[in-house]
ModelCIF file with pLDDT and N, C-alpha, C, O atoms, coordinates in Angstrom:
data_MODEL
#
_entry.id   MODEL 
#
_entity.id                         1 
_entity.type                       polymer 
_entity.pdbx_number_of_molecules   1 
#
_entity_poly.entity_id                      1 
_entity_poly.type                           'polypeptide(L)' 
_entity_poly.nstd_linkage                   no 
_entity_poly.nstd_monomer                   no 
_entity_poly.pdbx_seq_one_letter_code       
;(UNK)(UNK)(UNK)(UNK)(UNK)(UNK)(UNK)(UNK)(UNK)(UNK)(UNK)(UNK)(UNK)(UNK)(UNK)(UNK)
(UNK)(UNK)(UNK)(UNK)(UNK)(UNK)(UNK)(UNK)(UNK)(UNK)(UNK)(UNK)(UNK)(UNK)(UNK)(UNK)
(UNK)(UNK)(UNK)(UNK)(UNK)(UNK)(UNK)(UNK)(UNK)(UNK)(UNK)
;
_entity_poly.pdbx_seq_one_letter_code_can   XXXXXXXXXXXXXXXXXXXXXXXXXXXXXXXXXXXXXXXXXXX 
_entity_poly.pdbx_strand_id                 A 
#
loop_
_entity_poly_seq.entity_id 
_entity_poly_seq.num 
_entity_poly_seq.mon_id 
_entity_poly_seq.hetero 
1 1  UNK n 
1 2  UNK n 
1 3  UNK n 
1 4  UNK n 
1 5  UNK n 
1 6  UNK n 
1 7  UNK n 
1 8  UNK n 
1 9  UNK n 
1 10 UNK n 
1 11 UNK n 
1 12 UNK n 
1 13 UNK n 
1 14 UNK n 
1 15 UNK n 
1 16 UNK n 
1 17 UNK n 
1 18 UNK n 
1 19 UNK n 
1 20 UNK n 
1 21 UNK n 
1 22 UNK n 
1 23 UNK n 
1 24 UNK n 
1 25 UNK n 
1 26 UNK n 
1 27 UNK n 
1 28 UNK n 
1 29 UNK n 
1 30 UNK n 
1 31 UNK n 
1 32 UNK n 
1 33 UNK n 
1 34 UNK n 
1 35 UNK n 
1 36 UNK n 
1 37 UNK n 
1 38 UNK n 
1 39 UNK n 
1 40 UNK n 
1 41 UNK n 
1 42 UNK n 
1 43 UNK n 
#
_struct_asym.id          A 
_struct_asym.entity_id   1 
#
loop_
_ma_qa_metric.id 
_ma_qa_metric.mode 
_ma_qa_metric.name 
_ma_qa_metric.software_group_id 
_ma_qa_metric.type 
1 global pLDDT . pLDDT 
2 local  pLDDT . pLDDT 
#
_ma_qa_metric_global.metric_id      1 
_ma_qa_metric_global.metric_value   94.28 
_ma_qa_metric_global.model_id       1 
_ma_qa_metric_global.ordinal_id     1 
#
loop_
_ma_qa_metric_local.label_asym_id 
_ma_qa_metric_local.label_comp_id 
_ma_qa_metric_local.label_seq_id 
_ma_qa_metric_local.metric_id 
_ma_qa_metric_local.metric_value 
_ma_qa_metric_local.model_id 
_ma_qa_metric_local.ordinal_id 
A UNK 1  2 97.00 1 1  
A UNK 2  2 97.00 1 2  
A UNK 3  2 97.00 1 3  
A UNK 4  2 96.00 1 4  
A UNK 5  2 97.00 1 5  
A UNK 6  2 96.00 1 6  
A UNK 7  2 95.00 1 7  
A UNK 8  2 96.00 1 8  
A UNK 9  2 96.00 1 9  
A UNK 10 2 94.00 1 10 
A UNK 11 2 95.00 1 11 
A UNK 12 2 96.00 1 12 
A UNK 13 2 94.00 1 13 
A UNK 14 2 92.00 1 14 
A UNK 15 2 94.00 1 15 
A UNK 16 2 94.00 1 16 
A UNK 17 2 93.00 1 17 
A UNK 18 2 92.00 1 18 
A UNK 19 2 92.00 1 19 
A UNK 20 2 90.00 1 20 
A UNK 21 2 89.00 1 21 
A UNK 22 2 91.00 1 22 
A UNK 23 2 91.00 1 23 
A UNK 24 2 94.00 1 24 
A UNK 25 2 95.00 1 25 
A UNK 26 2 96.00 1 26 
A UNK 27 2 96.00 1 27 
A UNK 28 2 96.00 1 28 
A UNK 29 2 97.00 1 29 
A UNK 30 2 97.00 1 30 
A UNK 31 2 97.00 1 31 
A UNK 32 2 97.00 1 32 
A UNK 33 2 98.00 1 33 
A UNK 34 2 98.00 1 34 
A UNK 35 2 97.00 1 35 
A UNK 36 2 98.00 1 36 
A UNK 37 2 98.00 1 37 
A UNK 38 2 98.00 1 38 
A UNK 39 2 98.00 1 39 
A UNK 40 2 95.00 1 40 
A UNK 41 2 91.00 1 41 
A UNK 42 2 84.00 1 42 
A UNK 43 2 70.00 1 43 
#
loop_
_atom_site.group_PDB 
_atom_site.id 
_atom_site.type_symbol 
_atom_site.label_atom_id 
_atom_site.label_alt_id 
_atom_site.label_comp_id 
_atom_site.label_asym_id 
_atom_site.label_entity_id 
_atom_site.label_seq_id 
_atom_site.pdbx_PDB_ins_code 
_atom_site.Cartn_x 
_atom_site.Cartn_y 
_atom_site.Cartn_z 
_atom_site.occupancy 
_atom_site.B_iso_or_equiv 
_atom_site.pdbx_formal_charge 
_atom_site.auth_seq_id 
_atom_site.auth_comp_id 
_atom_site.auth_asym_id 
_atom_site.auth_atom_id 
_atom_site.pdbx_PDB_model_num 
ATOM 1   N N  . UNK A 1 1  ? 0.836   -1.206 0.000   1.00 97.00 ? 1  UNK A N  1 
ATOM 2   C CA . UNK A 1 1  ? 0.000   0.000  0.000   1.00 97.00 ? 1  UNK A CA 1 
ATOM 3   C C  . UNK A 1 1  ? 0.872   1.259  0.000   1.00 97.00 ? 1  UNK A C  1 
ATOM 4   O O  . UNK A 1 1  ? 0.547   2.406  -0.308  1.00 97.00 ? 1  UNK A O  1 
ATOM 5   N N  . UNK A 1 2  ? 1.915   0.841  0.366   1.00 97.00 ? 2  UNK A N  1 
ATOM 6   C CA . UNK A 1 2  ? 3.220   2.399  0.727   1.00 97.00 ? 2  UNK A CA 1 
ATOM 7   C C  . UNK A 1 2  ? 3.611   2.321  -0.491  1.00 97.00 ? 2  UNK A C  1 
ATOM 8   O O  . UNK A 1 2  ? 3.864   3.390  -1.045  1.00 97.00 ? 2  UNK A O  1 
ATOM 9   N N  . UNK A 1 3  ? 3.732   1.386  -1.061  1.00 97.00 ? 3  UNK A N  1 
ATOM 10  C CA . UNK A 1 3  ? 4.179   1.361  -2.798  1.00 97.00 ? 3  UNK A CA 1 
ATOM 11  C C  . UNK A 1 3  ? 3.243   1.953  -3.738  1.00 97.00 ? 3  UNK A C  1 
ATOM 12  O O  . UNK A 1 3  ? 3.597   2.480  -4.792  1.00 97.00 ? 3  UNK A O  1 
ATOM 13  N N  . UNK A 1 4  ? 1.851   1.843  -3.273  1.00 96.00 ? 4  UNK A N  1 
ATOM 14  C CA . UNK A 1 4  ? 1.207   2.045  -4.466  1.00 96.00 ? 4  UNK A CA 1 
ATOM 15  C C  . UNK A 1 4  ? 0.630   3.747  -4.119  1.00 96.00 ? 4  UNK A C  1 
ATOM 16  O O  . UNK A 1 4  ? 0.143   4.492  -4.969  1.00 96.00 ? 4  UNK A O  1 
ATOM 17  N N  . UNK A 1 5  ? 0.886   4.159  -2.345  1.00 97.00 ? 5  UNK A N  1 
ATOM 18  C CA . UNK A 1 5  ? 0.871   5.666  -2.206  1.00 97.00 ? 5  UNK A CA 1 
ATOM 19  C C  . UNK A 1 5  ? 2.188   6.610  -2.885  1.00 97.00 ? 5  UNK A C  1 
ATOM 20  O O  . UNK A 1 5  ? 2.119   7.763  -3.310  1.00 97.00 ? 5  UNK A O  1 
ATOM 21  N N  . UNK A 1 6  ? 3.238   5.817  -2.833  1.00 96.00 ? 6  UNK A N  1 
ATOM 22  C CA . UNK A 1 6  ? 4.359   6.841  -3.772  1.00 96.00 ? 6  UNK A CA 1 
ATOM 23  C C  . UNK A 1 6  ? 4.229   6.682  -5.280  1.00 96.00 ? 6  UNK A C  1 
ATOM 24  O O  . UNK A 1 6  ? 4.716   7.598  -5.943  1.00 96.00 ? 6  UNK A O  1 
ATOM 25  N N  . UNK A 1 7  ? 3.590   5.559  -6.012  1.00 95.00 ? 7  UNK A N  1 
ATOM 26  C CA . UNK A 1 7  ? 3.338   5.251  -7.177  1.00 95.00 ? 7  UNK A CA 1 
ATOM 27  C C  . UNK A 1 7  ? 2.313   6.201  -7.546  1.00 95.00 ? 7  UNK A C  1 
ATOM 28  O O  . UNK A 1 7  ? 2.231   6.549  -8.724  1.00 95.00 ? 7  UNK A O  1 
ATOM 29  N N  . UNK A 1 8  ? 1.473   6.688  -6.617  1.00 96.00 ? 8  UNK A N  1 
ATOM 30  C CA . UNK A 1 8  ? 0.430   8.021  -7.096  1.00 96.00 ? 8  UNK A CA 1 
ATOM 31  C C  . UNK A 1 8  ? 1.111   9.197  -6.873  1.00 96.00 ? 8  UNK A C  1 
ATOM 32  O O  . UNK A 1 8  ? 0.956   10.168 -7.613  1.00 96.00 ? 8  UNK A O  1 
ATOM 33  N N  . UNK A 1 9  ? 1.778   9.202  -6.018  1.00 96.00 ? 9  UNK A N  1 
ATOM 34  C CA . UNK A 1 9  ? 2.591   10.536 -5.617  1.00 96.00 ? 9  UNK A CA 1 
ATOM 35  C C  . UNK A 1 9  ? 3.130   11.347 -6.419  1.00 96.00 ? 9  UNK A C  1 
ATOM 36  O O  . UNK A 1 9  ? 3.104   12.572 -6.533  1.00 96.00 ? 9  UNK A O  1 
ATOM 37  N N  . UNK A 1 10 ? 3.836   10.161 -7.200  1.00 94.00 ? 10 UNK A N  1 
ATOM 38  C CA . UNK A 1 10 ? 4.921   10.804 -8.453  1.00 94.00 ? 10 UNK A CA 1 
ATOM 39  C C  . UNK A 1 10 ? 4.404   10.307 -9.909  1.00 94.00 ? 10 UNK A C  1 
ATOM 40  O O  . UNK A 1 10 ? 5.161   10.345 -10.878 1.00 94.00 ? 10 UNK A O  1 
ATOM 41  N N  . UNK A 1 11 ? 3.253   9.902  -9.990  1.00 95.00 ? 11 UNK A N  1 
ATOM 42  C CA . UNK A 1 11 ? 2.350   10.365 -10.805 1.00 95.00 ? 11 UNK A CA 1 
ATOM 43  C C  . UNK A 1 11 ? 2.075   11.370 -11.189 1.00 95.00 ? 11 UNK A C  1 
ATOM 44  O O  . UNK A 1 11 ? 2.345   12.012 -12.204 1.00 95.00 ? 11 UNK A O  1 
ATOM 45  N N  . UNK A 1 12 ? 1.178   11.616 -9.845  1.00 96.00 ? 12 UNK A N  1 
ATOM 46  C CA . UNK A 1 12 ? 0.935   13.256 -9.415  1.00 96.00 ? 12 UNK A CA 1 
ATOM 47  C C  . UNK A 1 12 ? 1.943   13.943 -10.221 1.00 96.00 ? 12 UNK A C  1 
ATOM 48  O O  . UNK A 1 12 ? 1.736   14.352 -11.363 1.00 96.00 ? 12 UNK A O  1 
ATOM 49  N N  . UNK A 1 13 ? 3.215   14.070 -9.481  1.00 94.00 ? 13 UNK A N  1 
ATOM 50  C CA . UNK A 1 13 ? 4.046   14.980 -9.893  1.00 94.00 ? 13 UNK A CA 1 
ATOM 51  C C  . UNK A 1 13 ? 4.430   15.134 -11.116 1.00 94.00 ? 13 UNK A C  1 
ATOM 52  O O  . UNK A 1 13 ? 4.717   16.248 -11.555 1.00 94.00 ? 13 UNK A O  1 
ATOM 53  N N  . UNK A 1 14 ? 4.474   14.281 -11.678 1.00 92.00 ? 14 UNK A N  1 
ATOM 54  C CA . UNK A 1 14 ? 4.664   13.841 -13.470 1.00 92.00 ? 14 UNK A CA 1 
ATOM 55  C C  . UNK A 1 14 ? 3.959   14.068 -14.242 1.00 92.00 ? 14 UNK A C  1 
ATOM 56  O O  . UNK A 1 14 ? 4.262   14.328 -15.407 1.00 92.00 ? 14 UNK A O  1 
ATOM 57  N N  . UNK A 1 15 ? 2.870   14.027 -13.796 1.00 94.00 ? 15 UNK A N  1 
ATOM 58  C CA . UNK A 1 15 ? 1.967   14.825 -14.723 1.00 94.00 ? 15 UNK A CA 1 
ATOM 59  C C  . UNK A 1 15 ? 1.673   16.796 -14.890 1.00 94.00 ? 15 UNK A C  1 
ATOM 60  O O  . UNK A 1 15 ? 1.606   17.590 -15.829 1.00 94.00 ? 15 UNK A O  1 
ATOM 61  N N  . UNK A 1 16 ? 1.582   16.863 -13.501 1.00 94.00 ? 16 UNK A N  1 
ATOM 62  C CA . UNK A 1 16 ? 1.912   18.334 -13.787 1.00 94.00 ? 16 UNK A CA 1 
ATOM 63  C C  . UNK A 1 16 ? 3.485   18.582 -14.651 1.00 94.00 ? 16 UNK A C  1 
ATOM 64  O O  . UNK A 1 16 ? 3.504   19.291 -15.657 1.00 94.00 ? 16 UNK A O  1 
ATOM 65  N N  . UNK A 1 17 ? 4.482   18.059 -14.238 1.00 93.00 ? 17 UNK A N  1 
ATOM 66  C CA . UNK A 1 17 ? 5.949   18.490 -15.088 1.00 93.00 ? 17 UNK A CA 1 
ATOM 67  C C  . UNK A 1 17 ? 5.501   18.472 -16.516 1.00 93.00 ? 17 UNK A C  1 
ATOM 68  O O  . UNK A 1 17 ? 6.060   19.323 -17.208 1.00 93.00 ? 17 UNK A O  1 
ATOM 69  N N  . UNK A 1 18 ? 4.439   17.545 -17.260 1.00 92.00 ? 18 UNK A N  1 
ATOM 70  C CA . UNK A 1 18 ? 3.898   17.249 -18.682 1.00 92.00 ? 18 UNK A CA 1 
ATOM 71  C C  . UNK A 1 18 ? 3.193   18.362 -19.191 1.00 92.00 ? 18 UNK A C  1 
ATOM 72  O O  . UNK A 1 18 ? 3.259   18.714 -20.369 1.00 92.00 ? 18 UNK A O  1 
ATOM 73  N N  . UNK A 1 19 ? 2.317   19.088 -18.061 1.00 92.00 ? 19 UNK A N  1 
ATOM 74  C CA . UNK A 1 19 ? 1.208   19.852 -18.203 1.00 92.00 ? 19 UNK A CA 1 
ATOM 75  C C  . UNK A 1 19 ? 1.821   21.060 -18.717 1.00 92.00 ? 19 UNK A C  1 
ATOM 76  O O  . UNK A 1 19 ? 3.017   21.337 -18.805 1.00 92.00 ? 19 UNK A O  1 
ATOM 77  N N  . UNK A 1 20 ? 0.907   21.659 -19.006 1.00 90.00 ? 20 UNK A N  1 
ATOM 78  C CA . UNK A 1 20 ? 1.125   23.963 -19.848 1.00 90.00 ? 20 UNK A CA 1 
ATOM 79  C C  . UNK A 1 20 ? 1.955   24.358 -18.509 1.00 90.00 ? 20 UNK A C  1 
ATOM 80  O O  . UNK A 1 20 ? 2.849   25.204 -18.540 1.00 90.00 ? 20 UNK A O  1 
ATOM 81  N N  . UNK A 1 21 ? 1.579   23.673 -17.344 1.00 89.00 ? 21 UNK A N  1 
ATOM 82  C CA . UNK A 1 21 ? 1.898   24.226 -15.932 1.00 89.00 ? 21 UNK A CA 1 
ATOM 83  C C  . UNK A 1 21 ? 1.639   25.837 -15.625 1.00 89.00 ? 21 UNK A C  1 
ATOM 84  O O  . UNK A 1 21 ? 2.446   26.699 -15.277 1.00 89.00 ? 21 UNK A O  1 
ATOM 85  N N  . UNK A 1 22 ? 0.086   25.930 -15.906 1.00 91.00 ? 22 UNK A N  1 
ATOM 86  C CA . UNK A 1 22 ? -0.596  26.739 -16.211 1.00 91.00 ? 22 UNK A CA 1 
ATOM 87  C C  . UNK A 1 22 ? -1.104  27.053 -14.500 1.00 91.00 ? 22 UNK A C  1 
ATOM 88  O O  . UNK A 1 22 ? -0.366  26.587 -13.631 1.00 91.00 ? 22 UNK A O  1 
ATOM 89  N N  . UNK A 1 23 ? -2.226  27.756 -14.104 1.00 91.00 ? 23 UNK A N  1 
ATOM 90  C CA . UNK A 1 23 ? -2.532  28.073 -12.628 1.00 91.00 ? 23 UNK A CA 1 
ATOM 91  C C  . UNK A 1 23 ? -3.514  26.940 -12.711 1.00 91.00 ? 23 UNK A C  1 
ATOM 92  O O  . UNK A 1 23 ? -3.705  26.299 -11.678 1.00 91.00 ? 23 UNK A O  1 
ATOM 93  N N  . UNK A 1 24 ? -4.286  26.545 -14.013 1.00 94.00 ? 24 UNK A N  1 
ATOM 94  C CA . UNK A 1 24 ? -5.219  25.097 -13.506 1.00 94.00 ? 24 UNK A CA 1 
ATOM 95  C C  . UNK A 1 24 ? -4.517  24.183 -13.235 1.00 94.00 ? 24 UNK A C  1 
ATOM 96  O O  . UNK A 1 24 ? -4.921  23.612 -12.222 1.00 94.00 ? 24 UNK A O  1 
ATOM 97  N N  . UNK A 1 25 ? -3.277  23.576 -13.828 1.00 95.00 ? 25 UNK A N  1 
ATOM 98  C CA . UNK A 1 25 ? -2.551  22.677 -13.637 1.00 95.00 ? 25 UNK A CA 1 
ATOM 99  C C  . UNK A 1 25 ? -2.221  22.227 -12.133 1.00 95.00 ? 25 UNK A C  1 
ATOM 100 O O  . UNK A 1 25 ? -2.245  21.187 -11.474 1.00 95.00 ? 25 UNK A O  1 
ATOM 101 N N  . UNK A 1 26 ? -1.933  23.444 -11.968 1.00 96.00 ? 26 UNK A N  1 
ATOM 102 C CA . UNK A 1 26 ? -0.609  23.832 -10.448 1.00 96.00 ? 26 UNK A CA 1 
ATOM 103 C C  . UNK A 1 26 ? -2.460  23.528 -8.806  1.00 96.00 ? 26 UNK A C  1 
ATOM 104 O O  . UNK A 1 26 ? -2.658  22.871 -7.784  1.00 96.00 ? 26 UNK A O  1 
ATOM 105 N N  . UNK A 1 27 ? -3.278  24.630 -9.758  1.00 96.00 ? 27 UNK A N  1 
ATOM 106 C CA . UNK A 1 27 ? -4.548  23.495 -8.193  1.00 96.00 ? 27 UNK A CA 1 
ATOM 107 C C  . UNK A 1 27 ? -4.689  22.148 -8.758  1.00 96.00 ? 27 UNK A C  1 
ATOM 108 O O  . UNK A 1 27 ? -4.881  21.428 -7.778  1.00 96.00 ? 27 UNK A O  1 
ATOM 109 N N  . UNK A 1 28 ? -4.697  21.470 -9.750  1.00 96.00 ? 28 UNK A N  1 
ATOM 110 C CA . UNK A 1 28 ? -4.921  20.028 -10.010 1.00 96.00 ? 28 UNK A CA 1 
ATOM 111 C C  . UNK A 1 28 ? -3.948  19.512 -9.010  1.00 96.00 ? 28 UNK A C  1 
ATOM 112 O O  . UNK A 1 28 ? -4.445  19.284 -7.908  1.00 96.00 ? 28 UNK A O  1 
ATOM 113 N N  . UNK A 1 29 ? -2.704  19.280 -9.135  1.00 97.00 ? 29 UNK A N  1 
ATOM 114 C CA . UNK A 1 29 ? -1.704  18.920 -8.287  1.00 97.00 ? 29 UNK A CA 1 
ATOM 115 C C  . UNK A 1 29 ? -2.347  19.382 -6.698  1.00 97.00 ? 29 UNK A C  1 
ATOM 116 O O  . UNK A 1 29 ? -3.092  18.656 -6.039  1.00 97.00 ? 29 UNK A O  1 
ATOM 117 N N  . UNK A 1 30 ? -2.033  20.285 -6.417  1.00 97.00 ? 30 UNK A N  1 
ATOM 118 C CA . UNK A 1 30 ? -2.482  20.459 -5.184  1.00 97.00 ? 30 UNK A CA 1 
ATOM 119 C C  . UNK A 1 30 ? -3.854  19.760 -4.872  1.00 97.00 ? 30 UNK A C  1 
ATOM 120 O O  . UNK A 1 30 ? -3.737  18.902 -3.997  1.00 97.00 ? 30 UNK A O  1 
ATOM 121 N N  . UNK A 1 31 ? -4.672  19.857 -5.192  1.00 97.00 ? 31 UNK A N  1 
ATOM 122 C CA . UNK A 1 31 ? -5.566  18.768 -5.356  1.00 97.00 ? 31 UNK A CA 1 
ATOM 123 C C  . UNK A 1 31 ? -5.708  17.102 -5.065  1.00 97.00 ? 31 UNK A C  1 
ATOM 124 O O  . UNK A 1 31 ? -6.425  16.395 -4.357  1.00 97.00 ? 31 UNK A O  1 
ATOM 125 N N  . UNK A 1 32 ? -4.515  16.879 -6.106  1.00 97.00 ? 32 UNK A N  1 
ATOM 126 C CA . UNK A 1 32 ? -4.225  15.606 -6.145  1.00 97.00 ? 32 UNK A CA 1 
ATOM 127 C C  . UNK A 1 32 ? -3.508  15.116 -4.798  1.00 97.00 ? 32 UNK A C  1 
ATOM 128 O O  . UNK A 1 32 ? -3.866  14.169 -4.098  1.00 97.00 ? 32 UNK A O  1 
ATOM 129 N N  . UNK A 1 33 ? -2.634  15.802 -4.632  1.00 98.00 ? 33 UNK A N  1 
ATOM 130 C CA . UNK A 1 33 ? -1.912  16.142 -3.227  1.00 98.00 ? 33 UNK A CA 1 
ATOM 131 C C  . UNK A 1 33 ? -2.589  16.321 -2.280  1.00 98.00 ? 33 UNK A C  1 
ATOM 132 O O  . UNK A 1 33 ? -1.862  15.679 -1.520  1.00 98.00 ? 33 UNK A O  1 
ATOM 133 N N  . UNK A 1 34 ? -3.496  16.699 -1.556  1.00 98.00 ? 34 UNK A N  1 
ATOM 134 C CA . UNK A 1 34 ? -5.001  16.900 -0.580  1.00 98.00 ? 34 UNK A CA 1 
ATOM 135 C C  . UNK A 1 34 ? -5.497  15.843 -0.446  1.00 98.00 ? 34 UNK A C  1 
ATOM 136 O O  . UNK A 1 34 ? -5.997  15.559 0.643   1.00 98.00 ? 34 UNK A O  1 
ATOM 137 N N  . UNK A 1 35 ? -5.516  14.700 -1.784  1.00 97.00 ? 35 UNK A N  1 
ATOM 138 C CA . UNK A 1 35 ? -6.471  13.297 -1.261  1.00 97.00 ? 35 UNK A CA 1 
ATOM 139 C C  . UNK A 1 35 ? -5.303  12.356 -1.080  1.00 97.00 ? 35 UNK A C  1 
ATOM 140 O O  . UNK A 1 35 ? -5.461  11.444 -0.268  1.00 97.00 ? 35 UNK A O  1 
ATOM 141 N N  . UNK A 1 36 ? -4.413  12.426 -1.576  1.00 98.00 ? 36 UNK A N  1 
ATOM 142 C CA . UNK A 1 36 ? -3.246  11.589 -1.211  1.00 98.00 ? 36 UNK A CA 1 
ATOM 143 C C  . UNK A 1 36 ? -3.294  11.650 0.284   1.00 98.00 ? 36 UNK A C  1 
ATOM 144 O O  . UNK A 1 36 ? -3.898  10.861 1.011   1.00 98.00 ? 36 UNK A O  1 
ATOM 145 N N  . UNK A 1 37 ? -2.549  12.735 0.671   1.00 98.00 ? 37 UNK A N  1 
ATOM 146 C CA . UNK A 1 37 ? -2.419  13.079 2.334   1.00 98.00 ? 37 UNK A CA 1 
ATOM 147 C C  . UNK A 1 37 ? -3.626  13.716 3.017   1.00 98.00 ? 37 UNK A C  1 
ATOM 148 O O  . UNK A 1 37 ? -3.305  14.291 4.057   1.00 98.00 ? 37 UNK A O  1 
ATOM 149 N N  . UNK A 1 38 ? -4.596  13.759 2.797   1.00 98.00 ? 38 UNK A N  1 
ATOM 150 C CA . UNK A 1 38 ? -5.723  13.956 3.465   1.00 98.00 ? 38 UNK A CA 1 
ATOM 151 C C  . UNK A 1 38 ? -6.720  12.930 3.537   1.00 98.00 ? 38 UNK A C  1 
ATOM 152 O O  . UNK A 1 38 ? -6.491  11.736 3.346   1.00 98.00 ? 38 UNK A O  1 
ATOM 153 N N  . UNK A 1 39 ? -7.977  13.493 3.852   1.00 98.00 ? 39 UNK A N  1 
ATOM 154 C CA . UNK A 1 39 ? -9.227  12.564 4.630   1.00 98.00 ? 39 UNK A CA 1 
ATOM 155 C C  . UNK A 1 39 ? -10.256 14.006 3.722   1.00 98.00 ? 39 UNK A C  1 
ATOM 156 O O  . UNK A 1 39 ? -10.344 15.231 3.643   1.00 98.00 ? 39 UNK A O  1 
ATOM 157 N N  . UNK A 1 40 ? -10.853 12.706 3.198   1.00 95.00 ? 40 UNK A N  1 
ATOM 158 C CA . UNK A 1 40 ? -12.682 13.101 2.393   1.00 95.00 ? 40 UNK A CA 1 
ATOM 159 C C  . UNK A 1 40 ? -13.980 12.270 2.515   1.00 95.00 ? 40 UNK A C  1 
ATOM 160 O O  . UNK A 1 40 ? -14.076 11.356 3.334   1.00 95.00 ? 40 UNK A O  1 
ATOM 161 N N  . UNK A 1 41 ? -14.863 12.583 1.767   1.00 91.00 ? 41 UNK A N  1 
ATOM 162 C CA . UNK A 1 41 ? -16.385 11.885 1.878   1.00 91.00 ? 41 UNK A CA 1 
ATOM 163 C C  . UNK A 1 41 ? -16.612 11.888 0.861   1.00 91.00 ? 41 UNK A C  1 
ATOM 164 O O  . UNK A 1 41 ? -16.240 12.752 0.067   1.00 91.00 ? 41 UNK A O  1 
ATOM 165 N N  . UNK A 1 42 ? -17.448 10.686 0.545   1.00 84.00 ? 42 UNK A N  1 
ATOM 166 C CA . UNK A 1 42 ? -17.948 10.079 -0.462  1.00 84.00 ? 42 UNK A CA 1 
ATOM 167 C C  . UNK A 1 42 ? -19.079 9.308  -0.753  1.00 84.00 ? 42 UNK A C  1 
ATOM 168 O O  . UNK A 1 42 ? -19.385 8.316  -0.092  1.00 84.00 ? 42 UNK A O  1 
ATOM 169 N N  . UNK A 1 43 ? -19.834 9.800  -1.898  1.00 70.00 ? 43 UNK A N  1 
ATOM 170 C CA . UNK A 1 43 ? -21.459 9.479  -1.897  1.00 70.00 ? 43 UNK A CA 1 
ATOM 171 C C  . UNK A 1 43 ? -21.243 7.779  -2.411  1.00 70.00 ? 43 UNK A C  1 
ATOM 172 O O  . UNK A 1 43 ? -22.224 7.052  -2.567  1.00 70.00 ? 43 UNK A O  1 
#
């Protein structure tokens, strides 16, 4: 599971480096980053 949380991690990160790295880009990441290391709800 620790493998497959850094396997999203630097996903994450890899994909923004791909992106326009535009200001939508840069909250996507942060974003992506928030459910990685955070807590949400779900219908």
């Amino acid at each position: 599971k620790i493998k497959r949380m850094k396997s999203r991690l630097f996903s994450s990160l890899l994909s923004y480096c791909s992106s326009a790295k535009g200001l939508g880009d840069f909250k996507l990441l942060e974003k992506r980053l928030k459910a990685l290391t955070g807590n949400y709800e779900i219908n």
